[in-house]
N, C-alpha and C. Protein backbone atom coordinates (compact mmCIF):
# COMPACT_ATOMS: atom_id res chain seq x y z
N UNK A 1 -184.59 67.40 15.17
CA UNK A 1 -184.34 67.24 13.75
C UNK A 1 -182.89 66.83 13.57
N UNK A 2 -182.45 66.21 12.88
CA UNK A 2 -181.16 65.28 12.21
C UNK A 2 -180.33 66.48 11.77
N UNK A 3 -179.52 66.80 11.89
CA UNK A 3 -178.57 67.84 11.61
C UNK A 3 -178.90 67.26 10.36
N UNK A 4 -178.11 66.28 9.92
CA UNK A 4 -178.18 65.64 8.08
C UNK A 4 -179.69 66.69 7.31
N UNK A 5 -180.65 66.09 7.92
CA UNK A 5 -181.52 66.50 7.32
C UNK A 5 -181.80 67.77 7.39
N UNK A 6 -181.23 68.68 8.32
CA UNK A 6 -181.52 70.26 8.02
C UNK A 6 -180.27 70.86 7.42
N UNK A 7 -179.45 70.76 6.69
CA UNK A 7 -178.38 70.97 6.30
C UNK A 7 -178.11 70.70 5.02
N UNK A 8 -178.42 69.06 4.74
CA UNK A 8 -178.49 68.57 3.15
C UNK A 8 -178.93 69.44 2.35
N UNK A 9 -178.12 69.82 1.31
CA UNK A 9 -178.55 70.59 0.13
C UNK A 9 -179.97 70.33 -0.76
N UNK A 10 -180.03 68.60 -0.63
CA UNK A 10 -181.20 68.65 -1.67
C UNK A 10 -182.47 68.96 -0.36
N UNK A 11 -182.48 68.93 0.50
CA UNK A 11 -183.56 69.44 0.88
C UNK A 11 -183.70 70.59 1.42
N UNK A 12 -182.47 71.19 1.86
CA UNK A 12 -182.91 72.87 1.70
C UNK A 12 -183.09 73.57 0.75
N UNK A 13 -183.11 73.18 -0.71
CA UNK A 13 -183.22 73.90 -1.87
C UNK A 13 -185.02 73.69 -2.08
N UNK A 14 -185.56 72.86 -1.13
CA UNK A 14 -186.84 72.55 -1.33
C UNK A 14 -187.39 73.65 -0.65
N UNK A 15 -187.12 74.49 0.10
CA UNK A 15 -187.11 75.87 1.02
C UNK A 15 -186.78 76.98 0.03
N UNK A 16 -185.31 76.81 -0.23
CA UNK A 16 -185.03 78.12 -0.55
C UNK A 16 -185.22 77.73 -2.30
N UNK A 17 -185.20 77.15 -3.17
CA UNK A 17 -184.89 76.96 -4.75
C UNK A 17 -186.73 76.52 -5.12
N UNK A 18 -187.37 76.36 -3.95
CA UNK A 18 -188.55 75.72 -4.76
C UNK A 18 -189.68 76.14 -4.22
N UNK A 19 -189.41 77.35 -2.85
CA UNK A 19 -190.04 77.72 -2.22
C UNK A 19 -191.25 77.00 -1.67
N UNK A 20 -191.33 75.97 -1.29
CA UNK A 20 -192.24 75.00 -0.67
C UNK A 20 -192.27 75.49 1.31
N UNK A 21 -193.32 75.51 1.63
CA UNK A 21 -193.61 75.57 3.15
C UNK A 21 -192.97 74.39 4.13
N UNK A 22 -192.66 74.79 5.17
CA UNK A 22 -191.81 73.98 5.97
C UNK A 22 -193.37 74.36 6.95
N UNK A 23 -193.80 72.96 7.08
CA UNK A 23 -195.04 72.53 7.91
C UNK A 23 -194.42 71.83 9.23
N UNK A 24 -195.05 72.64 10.44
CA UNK A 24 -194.52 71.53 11.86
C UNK A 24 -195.45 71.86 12.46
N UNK A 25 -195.83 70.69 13.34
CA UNK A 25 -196.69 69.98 14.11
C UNK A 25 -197.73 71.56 14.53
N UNK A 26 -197.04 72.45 14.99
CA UNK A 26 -197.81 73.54 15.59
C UNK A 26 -198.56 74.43 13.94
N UNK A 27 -197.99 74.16 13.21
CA UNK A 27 -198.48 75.28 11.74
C UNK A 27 -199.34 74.37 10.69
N UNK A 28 -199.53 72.55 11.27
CA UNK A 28 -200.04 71.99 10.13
C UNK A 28 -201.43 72.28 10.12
N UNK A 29 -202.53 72.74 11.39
CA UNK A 29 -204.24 72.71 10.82
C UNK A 29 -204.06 74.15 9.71
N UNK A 30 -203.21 75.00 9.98
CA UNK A 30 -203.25 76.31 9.44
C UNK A 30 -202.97 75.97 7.75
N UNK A 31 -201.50 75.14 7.77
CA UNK A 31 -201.61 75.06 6.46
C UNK A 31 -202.07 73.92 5.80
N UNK A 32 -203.06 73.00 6.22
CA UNK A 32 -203.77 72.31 5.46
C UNK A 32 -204.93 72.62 5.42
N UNK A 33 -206.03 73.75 6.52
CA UNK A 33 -207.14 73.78 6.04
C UNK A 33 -206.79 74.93 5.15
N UNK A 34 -206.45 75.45 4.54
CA UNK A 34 -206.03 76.74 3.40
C UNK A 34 -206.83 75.81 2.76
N UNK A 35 -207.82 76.50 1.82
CA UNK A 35 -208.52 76.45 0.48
C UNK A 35 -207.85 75.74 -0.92
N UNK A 36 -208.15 74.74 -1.52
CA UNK A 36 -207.50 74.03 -1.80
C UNK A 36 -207.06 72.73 -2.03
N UNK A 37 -205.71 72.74 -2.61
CA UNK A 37 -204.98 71.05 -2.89
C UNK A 37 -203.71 70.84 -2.12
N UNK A 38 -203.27 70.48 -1.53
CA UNK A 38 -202.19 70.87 -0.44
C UNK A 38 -201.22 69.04 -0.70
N UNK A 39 -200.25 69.42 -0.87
CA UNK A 39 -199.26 68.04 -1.11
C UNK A 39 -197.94 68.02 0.56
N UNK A 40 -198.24 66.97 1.10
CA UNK A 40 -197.36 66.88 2.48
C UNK A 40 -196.41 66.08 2.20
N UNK A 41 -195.61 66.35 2.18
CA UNK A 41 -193.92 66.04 1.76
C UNK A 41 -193.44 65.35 3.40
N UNK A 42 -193.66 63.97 3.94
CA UNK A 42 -193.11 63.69 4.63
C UNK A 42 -191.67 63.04 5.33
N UNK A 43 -190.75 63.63 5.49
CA UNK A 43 -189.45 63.06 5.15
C UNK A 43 -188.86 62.66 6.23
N UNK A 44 -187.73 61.53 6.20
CA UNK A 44 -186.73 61.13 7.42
C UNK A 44 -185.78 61.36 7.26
N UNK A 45 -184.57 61.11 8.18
CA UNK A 45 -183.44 61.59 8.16
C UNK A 45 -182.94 60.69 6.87
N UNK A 46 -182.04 61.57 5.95
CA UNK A 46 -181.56 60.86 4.99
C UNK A 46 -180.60 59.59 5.26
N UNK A 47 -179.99 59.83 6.60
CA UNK A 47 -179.24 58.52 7.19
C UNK A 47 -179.17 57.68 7.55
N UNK A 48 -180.69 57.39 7.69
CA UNK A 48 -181.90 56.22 8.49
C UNK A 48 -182.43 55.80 6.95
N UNK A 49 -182.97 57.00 6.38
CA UNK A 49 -183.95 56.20 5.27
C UNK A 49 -183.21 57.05 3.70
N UNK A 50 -182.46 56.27 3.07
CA UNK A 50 -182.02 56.74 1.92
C UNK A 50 -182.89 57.57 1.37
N UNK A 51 -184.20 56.99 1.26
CA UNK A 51 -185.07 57.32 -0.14
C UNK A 51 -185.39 58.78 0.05
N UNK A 52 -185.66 59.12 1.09
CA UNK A 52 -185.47 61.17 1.35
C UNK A 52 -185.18 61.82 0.74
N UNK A 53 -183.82 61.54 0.44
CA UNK A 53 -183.03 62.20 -0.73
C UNK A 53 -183.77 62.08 -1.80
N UNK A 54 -183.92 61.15 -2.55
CA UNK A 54 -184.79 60.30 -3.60
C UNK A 54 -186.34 61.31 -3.97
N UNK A 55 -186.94 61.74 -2.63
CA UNK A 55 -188.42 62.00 -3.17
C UNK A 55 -187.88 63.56 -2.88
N UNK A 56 -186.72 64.23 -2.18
CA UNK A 56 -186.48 65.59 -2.27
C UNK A 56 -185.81 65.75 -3.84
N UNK A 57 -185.74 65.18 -4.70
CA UNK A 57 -185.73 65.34 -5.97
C UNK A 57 -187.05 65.10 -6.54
N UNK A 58 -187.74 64.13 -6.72
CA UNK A 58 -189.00 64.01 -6.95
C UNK A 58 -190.44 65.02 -7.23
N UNK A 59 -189.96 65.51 -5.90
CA UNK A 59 -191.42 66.54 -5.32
C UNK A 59 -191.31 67.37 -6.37
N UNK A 60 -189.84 68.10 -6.44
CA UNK A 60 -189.83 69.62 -7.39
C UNK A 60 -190.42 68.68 -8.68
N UNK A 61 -190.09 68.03 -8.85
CA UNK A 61 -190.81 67.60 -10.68
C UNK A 61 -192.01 67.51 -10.24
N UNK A 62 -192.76 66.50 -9.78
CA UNK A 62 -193.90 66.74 -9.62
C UNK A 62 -194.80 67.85 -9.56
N UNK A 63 -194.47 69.13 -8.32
CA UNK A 63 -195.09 70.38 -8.69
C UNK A 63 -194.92 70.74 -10.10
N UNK A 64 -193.59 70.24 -10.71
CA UNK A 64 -193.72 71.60 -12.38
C UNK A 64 -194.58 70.28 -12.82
N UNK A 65 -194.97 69.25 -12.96
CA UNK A 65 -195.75 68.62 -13.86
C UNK A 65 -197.34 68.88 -13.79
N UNK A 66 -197.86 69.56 -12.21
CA UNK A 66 -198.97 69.25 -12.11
C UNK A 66 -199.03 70.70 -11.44
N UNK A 67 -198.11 71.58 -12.13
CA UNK A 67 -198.25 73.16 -11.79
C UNK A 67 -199.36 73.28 -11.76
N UNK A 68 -199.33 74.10 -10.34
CA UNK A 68 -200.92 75.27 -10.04
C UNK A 68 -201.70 73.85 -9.67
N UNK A 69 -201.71 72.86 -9.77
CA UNK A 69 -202.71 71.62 -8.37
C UNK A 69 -202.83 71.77 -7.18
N UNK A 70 -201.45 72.02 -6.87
CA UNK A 70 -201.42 71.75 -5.40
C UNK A 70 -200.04 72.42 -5.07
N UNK A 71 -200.35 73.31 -3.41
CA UNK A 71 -199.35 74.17 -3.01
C UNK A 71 -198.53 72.46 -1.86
N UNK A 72 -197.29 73.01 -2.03
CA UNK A 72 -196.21 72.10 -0.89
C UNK A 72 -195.45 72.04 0.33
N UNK A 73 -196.11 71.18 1.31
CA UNK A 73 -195.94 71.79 2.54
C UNK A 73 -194.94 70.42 2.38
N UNK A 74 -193.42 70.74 3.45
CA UNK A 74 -192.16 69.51 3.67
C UNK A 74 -192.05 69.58 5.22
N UNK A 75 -192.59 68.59 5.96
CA UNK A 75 -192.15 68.41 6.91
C UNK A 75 -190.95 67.44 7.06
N UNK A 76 -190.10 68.40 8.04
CA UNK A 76 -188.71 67.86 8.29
C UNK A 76 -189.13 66.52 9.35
N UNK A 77 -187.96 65.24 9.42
CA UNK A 77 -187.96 64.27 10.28
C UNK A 77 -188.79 64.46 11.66
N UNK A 78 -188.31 65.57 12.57
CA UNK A 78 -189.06 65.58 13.51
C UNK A 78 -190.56 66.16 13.12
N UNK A 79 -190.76 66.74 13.08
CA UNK A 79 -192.13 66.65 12.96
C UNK A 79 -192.81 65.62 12.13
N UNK A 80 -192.48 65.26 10.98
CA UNK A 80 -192.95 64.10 10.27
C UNK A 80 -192.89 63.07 11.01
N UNK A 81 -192.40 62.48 11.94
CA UNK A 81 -192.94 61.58 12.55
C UNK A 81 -193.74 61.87 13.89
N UNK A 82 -193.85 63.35 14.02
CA UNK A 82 -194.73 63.53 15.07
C UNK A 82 -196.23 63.62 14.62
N UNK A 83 -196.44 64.00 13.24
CA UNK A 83 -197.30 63.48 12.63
C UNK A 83 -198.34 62.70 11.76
N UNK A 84 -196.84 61.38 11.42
CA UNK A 84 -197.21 60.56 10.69
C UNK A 84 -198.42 59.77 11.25
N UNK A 85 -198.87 59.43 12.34
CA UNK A 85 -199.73 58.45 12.87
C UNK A 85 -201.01 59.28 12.49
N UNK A 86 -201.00 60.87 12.11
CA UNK A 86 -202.52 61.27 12.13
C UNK A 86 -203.01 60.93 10.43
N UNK A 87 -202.36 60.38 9.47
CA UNK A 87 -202.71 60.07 8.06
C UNK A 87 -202.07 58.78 8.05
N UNK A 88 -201.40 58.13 8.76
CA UNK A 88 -201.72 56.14 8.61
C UNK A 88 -201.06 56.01 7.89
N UNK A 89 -200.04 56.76 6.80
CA UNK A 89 -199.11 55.60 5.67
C UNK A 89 -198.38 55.04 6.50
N UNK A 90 -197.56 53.26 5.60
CA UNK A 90 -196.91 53.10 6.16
C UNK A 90 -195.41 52.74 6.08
N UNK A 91 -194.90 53.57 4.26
CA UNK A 91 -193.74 53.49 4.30
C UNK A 91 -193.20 54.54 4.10
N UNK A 92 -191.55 55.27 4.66
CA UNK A 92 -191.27 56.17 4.13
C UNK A 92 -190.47 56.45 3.07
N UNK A 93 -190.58 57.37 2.36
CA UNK A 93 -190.89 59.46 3.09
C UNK A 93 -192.35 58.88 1.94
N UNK A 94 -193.47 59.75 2.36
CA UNK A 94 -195.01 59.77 1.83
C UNK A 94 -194.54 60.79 1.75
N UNK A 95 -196.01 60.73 0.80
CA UNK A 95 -196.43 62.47 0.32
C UNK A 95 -198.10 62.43 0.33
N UNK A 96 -198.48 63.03 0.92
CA UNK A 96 -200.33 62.84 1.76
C UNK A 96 -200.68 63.87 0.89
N UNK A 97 -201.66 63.87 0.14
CA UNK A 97 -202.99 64.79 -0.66
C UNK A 97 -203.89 64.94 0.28
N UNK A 98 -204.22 66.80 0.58
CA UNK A 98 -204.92 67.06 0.98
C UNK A 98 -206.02 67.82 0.10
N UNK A 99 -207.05 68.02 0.57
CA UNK A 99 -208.08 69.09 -0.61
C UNK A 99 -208.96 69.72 0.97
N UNK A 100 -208.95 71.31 1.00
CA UNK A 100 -209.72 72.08 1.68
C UNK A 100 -209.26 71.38 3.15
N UNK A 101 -208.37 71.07 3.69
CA UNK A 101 -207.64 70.42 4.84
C UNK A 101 -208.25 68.82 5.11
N UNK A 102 -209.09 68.59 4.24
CA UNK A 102 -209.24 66.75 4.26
C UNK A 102 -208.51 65.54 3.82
N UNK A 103 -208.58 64.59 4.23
CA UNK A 103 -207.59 63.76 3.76
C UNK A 103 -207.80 62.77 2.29
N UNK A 104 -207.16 63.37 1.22
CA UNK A 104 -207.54 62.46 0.02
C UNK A 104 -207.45 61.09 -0.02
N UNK A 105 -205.64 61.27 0.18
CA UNK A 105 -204.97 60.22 -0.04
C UNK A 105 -203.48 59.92 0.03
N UNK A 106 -202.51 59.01 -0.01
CA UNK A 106 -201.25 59.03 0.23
C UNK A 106 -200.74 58.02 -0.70
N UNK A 107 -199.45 58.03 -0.92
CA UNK A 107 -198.64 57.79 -2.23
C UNK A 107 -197.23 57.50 -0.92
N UNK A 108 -197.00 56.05 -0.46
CA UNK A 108 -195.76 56.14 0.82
C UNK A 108 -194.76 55.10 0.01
N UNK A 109 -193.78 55.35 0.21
CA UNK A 109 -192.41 54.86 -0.50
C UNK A 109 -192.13 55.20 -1.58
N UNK A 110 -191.48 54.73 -2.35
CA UNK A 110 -190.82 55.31 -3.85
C UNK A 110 -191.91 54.26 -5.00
N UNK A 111 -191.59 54.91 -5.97
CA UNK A 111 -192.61 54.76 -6.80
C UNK A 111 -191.73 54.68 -8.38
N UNK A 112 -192.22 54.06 -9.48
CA UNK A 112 -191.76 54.38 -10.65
C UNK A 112 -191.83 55.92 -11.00
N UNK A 113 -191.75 56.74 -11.79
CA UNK A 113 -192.22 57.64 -12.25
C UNK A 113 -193.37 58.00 -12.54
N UNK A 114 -193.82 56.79 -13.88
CA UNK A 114 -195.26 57.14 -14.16
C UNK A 114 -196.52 56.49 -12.83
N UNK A 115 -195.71 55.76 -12.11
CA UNK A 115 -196.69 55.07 -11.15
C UNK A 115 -197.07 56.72 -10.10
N UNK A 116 -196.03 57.35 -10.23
CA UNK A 116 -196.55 58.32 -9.22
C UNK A 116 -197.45 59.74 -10.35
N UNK A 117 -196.91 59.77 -11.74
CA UNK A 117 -198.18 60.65 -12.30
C UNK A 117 -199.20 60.00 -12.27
N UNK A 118 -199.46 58.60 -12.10
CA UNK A 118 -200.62 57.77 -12.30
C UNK A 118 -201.66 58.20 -10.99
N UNK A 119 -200.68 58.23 -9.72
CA UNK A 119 -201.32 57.66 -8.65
C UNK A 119 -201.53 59.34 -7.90
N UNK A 120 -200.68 60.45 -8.62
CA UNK A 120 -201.33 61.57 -7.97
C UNK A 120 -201.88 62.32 -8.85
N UNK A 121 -202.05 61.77 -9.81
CA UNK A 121 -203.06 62.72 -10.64
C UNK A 121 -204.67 61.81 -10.07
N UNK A 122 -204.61 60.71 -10.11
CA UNK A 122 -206.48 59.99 -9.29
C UNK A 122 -206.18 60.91 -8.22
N UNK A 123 -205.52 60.72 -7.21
CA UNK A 123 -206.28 61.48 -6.17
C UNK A 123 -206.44 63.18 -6.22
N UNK A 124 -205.60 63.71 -7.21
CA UNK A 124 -206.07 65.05 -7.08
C UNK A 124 -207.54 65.28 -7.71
N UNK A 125 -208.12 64.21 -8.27
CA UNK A 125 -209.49 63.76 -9.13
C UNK A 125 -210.43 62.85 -7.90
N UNK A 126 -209.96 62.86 -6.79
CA UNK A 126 -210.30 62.02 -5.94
C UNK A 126 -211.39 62.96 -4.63
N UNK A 127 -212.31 62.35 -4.44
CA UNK A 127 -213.19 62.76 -3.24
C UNK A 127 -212.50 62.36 -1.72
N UNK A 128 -212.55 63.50 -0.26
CA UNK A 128 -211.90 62.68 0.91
C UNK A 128 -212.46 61.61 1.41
N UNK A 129 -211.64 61.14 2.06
CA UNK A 129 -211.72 59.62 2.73
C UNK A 129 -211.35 59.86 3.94
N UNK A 130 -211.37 59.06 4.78
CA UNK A 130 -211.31 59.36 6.43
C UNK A 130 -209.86 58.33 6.45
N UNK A 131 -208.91 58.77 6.41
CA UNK A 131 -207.61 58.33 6.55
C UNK A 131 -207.24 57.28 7.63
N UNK A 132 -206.40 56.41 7.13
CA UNK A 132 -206.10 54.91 7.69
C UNK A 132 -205.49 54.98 9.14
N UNK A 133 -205.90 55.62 9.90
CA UNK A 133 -205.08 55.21 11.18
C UNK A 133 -205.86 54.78 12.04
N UNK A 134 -204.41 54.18 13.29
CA UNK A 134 -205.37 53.51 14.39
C UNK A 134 -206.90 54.14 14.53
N UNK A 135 -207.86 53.08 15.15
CA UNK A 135 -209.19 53.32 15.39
C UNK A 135 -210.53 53.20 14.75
N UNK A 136 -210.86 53.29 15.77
CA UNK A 136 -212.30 53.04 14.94
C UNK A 136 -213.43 54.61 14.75
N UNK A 137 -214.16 54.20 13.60
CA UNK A 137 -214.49 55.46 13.34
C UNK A 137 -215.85 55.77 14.33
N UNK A 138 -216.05 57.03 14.28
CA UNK A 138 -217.28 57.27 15.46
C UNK A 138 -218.36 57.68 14.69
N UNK A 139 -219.50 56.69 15.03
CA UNK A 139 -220.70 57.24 14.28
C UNK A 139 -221.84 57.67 14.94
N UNK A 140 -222.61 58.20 14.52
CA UNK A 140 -224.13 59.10 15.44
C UNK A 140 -224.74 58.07 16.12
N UNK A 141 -225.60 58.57 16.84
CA UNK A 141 -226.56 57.45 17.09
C UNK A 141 -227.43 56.63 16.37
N UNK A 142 -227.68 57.52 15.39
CA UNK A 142 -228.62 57.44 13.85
C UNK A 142 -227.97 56.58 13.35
N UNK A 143 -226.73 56.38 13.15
CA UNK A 143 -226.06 55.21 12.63
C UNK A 143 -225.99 54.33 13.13
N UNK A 144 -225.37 54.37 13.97
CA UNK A 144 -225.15 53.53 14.90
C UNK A 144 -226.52 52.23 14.62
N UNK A 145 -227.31 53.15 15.23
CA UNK A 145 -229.32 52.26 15.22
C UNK A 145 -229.73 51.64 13.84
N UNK A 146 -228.62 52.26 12.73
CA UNK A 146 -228.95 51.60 11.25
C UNK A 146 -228.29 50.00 11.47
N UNK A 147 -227.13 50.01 12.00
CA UNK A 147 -226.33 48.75 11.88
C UNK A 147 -226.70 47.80 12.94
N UNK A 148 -226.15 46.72 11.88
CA UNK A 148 -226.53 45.03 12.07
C UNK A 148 -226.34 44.97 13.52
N UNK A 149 -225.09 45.58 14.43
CA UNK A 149 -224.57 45.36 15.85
C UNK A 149 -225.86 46.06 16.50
N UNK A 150 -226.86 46.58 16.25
CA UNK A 150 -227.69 47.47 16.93
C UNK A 150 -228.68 46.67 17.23
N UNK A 151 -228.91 45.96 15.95
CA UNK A 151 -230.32 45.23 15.77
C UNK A 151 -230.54 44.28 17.05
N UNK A 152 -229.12 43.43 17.32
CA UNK A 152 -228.73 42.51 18.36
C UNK A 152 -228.96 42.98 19.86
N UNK A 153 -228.78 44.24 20.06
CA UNK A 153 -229.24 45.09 21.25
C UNK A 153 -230.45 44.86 22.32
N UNK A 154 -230.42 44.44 23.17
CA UNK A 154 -231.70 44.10 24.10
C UNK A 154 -232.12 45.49 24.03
């Protein structure tokens, strides 16, 4: 972790002033399958990527706007990029919607204001989706035998 980033005021007040969960790589199945709406605060070093700073102001408004939606987990630089590849955004700092530990949806780079009440109030209204990263998805055999690539099959 970036000294900058564990030290900076605006994001330790996201700990201690806003009481939000500090999520790392070993504590994230725990605190995203929790019951629920779960908001992942993914951040970089503020010295690499300005905008950090930017959405560690952000987040606290957002929780008081959409109080009681969704609890806030902030992963610091290192771990946020140890787990950015498992939810696919691709600019930073994101903030990933979870519901019951599934993946809603993600909101990555900076945003207008209302573009981000716009865009996290749908997905907290939103059903999961199987999140954008490398790969392909794995289907049954049953499926598999439904699709067009099957039919072609000697």
């Amino acid at each position: 972790m970036s000294e900058s980033a564990a030290t900076h005021p605006l994001i330790a007040q996201l700990f201690a002033k806003h009481g939000f969960a500090e999520v790392t790589p070993a504590g994230i199945d725990a605190f995203a399958s929790t019951t629920g709406r779960a908001m992942l605060v993914f951040l970089d070093d503020p010295l690499r990527v300005r905008e950090t700073l930017d959405i560690a102001v952000i987040v606290p408004e957002l929780a008081r706007v959409f109080a009681g939606r969704f609890r806030v987990g902030v992963l610091l630089p290192e771990a946020a990029r140890a787990l950015a590849p498992r939810y696919g955004f691709r600019r930073w700092p994101a903030l990933v919607i979870l519901r019951d530990g599934a993946y809603i949806g993600a909101v990555d780079g900076l945003r207008n204001w209302d573009d981000y009440l716009t865009e996290i109030g749908e997905l907290l209204e939103a059903d999961p989706v199987r999140p954008p990263t490398v790969g392909v998805p794995v289907k049954s055999a049953h499926e598999q035998a439904q699709g067009a690539c099957a039919a072609r099959l000697p």
